[in-house]
PDB file of N, CA and C in Angstrom:
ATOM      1  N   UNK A   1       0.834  -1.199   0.000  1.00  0.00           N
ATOM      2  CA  UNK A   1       0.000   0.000   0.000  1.00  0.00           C
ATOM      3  C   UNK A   1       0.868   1.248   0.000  1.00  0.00           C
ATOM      4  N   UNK A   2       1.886   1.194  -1.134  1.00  0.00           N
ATOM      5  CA  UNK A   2       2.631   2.641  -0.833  1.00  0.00           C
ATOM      6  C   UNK A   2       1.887   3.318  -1.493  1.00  0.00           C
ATOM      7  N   UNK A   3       2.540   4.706  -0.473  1.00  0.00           N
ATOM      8  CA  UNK A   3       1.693   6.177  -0.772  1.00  0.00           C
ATOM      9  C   UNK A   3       0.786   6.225  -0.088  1.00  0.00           C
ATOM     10  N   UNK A   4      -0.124   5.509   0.919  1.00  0.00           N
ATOM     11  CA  UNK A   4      -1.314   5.365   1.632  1.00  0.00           C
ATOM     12  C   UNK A   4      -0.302   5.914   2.733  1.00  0.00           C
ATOM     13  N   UNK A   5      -0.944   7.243   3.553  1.00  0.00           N
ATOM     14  CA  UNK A   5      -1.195   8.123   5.052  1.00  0.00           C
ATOM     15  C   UNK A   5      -2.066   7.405   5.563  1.00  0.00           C
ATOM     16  N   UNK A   6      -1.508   7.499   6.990  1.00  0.00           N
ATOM     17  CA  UNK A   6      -2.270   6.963   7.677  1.00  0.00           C
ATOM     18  C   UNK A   6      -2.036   7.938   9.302  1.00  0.00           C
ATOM     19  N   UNK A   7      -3.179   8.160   9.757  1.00  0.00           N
ATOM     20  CA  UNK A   7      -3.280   8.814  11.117  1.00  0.00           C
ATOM     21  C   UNK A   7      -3.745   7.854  12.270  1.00  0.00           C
ATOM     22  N   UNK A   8      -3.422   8.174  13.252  1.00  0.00           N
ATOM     23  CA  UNK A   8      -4.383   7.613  14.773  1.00  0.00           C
ATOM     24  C   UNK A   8      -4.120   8.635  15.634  1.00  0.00           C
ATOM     25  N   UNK A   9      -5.172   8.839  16.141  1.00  0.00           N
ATOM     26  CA  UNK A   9      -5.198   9.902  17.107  1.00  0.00           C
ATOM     27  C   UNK A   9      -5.569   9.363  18.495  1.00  0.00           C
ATOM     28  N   UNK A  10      -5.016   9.450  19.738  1.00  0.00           N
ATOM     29  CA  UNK A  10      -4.445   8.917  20.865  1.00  0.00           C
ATOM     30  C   UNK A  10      -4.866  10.412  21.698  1.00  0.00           C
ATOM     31  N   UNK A  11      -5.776   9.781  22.604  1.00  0.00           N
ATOM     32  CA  UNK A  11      -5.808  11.248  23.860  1.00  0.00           C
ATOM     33  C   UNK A  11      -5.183  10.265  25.183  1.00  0.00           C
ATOM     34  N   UNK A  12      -4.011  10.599  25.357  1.00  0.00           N
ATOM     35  CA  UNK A  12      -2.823  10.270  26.586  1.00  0.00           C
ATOM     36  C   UNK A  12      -2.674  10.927  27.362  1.00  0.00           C
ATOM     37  N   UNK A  13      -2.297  11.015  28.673  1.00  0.00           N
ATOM     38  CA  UNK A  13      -1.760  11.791  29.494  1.00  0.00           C
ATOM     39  C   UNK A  13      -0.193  12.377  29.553  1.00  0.00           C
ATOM     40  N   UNK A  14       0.549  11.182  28.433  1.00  0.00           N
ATOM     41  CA  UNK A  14       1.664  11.736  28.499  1.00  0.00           C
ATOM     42  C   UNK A  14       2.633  11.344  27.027  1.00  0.00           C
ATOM     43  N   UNK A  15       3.234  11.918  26.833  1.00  0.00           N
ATOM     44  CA  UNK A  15       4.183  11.339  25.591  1.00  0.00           C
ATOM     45  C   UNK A  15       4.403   9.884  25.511  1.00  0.00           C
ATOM     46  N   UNK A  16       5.139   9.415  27.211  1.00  0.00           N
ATOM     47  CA  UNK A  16       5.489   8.166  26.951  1.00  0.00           C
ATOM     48  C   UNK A  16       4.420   6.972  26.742  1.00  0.00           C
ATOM     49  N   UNK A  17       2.848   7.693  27.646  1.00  0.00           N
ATOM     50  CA  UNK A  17       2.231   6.751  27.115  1.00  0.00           C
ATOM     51  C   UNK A  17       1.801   6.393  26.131  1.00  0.00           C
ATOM     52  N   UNK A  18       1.621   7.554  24.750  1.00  0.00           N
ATOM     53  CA  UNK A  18       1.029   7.474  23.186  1.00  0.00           C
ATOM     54  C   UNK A  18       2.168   6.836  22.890  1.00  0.00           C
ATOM     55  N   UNK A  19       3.640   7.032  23.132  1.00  0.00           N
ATOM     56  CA  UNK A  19       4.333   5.890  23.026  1.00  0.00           C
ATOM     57  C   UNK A  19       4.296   4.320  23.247  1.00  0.00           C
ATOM     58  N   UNK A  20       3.503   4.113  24.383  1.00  0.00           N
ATOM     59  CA  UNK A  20       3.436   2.609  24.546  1.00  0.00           C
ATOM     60  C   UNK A  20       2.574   1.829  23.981  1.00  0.00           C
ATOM     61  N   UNK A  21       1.464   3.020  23.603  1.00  0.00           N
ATOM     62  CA  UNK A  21       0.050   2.366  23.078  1.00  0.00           C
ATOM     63  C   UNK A  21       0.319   2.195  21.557  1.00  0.00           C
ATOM     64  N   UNK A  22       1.325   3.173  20.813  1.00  0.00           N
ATOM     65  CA  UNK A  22       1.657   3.417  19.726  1.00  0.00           C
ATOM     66  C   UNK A  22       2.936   1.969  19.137  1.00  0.00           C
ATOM     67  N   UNK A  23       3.394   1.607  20.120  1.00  0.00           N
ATOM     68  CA  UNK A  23       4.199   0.566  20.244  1.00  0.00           C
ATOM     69  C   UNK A  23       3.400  -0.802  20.184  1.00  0.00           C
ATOM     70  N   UNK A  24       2.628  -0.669  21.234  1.00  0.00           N
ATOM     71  CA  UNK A  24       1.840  -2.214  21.393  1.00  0.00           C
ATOM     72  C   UNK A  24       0.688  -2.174  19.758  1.00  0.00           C
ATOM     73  N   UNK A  25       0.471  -1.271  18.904  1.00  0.00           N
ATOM     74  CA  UNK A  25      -0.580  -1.957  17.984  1.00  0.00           C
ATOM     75  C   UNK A  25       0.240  -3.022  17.242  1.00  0.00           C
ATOM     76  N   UNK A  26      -0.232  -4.361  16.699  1.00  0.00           N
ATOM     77  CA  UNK A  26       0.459  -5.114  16.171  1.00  0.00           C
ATOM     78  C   UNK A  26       1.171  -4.782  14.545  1.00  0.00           C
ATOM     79  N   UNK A  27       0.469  -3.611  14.185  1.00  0.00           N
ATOM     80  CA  UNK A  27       1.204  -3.481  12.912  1.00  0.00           C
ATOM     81  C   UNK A  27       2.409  -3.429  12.815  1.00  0.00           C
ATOM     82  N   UNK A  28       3.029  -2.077  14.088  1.00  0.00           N
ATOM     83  CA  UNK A  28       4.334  -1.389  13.923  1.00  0.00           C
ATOM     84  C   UNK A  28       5.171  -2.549  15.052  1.00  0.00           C
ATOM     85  N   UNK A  29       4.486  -3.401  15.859  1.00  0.00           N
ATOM     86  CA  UNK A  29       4.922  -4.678  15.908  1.00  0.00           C
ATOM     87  C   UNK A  29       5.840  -5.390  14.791  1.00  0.00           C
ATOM     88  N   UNK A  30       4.896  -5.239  14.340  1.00  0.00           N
ATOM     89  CA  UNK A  30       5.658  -6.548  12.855  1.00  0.00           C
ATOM     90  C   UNK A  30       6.307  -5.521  11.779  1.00  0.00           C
ATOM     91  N   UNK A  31       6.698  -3.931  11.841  1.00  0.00           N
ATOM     92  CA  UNK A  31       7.678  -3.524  11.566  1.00  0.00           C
ATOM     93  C   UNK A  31       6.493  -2.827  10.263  1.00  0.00           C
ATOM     94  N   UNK A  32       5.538  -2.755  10.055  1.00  0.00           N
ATOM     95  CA  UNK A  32       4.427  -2.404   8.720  1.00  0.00           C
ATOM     96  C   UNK A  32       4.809  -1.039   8.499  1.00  0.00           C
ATOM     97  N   UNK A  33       4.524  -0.234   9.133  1.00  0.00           N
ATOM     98  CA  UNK A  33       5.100   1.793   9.119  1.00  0.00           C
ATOM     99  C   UNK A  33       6.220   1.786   8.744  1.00  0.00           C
ATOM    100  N   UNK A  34       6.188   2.564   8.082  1.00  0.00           N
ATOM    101  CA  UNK A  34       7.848   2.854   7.437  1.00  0.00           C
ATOM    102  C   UNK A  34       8.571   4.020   8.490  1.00  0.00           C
ATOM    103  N   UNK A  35       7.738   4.752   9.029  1.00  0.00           N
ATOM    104  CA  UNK A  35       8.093   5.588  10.078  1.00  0.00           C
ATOM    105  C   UNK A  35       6.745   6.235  10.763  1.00  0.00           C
ATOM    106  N   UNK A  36       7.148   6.900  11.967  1.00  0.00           N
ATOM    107  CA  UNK A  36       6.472   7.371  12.654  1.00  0.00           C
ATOM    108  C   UNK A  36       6.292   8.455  13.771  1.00  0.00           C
ATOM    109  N   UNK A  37       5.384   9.325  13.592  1.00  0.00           N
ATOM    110  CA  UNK A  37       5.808  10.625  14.338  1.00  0.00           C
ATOM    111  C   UNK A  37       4.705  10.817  15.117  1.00  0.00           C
ATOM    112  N   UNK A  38       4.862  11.181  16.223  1.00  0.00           N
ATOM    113  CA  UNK A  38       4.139  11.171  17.567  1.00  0.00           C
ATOM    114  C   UNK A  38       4.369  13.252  18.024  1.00  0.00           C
ATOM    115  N   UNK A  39       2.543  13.445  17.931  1.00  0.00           N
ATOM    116  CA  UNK A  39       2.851  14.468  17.812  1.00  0.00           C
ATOM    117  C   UNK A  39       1.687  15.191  19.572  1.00  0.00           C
ATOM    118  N   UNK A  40       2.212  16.314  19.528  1.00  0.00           N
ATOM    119  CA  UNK A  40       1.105  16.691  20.513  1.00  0.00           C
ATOM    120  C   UNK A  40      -0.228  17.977  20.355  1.00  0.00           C
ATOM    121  N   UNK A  41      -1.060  17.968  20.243  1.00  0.00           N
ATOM    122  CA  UNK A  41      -1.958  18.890  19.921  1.00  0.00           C
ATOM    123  C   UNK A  41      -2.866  18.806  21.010  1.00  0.00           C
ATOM    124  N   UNK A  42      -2.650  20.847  20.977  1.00  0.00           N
ATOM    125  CA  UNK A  42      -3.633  21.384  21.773  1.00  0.00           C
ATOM    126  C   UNK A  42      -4.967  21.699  21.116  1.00  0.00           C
ATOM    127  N   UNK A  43      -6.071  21.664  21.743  1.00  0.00           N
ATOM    128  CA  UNK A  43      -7.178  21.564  21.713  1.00  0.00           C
ATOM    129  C   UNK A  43      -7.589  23.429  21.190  1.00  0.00           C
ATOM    130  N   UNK A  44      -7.789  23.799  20.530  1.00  0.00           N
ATOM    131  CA  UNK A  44      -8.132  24.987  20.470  1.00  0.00           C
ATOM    132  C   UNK A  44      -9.751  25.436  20.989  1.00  0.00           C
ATOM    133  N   UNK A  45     -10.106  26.547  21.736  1.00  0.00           N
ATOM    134  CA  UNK A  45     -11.119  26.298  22.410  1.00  0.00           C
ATOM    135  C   UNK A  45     -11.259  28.046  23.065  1.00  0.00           C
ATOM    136  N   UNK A  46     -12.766  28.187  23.746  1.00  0.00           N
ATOM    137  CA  UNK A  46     -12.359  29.527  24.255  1.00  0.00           C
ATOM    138  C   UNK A  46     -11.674  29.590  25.634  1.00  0.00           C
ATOM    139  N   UNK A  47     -11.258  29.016  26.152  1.00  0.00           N
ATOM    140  CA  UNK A  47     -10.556  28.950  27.339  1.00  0.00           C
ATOM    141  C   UNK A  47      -8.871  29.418  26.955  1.00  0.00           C
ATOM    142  N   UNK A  48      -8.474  28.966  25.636  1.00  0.00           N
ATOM    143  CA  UNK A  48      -7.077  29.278  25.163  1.00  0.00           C
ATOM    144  C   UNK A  48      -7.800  30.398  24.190  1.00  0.00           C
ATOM    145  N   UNK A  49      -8.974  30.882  23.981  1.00  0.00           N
ATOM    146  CA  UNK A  49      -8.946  32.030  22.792  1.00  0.00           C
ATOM    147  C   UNK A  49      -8.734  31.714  21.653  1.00  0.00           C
ATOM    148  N   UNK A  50      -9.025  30.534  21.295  1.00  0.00           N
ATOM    149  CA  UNK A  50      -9.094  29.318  19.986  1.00  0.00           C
ATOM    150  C   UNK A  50      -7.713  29.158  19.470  1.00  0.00           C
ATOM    151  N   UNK A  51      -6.448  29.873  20.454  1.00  0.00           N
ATOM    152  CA  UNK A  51      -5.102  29.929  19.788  1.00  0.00           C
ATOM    153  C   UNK A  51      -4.865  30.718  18.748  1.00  0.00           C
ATOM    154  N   UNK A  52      -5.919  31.832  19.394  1.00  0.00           N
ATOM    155  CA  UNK A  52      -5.146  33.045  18.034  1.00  0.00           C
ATOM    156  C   UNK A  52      -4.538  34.246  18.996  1.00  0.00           C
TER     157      UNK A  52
END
């Protein structure tokens, strides 16, 4: 399936844990992702002023 993106979105408490959960799916188990980036996003909202 090259050229196929692929996302998962993970609400964690911490880096290392979207790490562990991101670790344990069996795909990137068996080595399937060619790479992978673990990212963090804030919620935009009126409490932050939607981040503008």
């Amino acid at each position: 399936m090259q050229g196929w993106d692929r996302i998962m979105i993970l609400n964690c408490e911490s880096r290392d844990h979207a790490h562990s959960i991101a670790n344990a799916d069996p795909f990137a188990e068996k080595g399937y992702y060619q790479d992978r980036s673990i990212l963090e996003v804030e919620p935009a909202n009126a409490d932050n002023n939607y981040l503008l």
